[in-house]
Protein backbone atom coordinates (compact mmCIF):
# COMPACT_ATOMS: atom_id res chain seq x y z
CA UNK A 1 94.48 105.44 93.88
CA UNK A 2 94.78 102.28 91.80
CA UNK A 3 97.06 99.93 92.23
CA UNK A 4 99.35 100.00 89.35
CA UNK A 5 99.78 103.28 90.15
CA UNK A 6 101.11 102.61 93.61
CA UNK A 7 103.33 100.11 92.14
CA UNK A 8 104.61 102.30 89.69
CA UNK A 9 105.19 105.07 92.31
CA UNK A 10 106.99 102.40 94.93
CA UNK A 11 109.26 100.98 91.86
CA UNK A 12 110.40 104.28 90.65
CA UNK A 13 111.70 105.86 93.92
CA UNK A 14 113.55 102.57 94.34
CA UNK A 15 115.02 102.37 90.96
CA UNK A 16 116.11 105.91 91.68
CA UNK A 17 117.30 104.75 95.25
CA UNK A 18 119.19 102.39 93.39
CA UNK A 19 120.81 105.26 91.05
CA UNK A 20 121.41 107.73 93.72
CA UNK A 21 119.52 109.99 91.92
CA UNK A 22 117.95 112.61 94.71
CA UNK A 23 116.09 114.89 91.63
CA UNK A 24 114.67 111.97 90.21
CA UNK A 25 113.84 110.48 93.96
CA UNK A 26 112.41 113.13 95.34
CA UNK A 27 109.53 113.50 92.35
CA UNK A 28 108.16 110.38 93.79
CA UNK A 29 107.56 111.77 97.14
CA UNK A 30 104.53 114.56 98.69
CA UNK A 31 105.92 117.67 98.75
CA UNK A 32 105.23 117.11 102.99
CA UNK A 33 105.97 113.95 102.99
CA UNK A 34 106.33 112.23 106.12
CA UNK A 35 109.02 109.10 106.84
CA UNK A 36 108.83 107.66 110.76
CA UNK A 37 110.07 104.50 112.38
CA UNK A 38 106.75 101.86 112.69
CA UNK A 39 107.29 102.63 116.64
CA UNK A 40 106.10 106.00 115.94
CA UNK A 41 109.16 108.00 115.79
CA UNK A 42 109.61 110.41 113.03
CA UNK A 43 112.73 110.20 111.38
CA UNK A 44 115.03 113.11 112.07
CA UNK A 45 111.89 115.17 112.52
CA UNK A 46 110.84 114.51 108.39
CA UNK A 47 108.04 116.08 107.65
CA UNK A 48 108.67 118.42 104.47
CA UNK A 49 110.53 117.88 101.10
CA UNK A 50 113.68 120.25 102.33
CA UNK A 51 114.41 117.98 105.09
CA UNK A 52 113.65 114.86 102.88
CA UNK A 53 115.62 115.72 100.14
CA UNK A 54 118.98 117.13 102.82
CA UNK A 55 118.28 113.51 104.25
CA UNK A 56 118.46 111.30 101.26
CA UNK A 57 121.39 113.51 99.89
CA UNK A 58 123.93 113.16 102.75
CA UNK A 59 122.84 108.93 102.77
CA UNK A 60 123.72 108.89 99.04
CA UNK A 61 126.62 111.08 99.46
CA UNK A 62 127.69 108.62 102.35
CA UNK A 63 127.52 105.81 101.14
CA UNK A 64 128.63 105.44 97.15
CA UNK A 65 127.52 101.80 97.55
CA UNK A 66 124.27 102.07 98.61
CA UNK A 67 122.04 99.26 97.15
CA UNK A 68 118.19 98.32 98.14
CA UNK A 69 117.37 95.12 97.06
CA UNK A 70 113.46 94.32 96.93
CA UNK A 71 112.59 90.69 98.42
CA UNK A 72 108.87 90.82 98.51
CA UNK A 73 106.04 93.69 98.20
CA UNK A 74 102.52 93.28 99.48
CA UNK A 75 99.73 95.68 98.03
CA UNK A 76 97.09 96.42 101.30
CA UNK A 77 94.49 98.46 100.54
CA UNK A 78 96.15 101.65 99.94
CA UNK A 79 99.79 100.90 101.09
CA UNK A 80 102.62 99.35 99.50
CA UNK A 81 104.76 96.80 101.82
CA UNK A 82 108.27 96.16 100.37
CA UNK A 83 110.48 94.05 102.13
CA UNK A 84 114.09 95.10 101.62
CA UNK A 85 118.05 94.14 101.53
CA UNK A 86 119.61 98.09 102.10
CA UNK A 87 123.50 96.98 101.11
CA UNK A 88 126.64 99.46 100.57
CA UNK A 89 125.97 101.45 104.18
CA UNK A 90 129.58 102.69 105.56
CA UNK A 91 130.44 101.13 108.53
CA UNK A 92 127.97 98.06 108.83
CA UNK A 93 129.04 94.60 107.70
CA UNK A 94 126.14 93.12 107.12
CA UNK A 95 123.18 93.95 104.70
CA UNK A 96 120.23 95.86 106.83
CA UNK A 97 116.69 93.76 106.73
CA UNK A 98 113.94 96.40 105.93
CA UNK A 99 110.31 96.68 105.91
CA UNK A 100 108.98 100.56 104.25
CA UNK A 101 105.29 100.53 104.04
CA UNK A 102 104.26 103.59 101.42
CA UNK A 103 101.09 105.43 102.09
CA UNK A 104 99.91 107.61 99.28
CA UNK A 105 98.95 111.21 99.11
CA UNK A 106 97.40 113.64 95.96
CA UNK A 107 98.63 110.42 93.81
CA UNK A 108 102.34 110.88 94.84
CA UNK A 109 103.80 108.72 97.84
CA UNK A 110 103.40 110.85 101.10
CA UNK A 111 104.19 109.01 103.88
CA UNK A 112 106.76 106.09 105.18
CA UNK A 113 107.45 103.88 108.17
CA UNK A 114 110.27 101.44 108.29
CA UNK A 115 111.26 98.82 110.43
CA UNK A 116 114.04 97.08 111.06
């Protein structure tokens, strides 16, 4: 996949992030995507759009004030490093200091880790 396009593919589920906007969001994403913590640990057992999509709708539901702000994004090979401020969560003070590393599948994004 070329590079602008995993740029343009990294941007857009952000900007819809950003939005709230879980129809627009989830067109970015595999339909089996995958999202797991960098220690290996998949993320409320994600591994299919349904789950996904029930996943990022509650969190935007949750939290009307939900803001990602991108610091810094790396393009490796065939992954897309963002570094992240995640802002607006209910219940924690202070903003949330985020790596997501995008790996690409059938030229849509299908896999995530995070850190924290």
């Amino acid at each position: 996949m070329k590079k602008e396009r995993m740029i343009e593919l990294a941007q857009g589920q952000l900007d819809a992030y950003n939005k709230r906007d879980i129809e627009k969001f989830c067109t970015y994403f595999h339909p089996e995507v995958q999202v797991w913590r960098l220690n290996g640990e998949p993320i409320k057992t994600c591994s299919d759009m349904a789950t996904f999509k029930k996943m990022y709708t509650a969190r935007f539901d949750n939290n009307p004030k939900l803001h990602c702000e991108l610091r810094s994004r790396v393009v490796l090979n065939d992954s897309v490093l963002d570094e992240e401020w995640v802002t607006g969560v209910e219940g924690q003070e202070i903003p949330s200091h985020v790596t997501a590393i995008y790996g690409f599948r059938d030229d849509l994004i299908g896999y995530v880790w995070f850190t924290r």
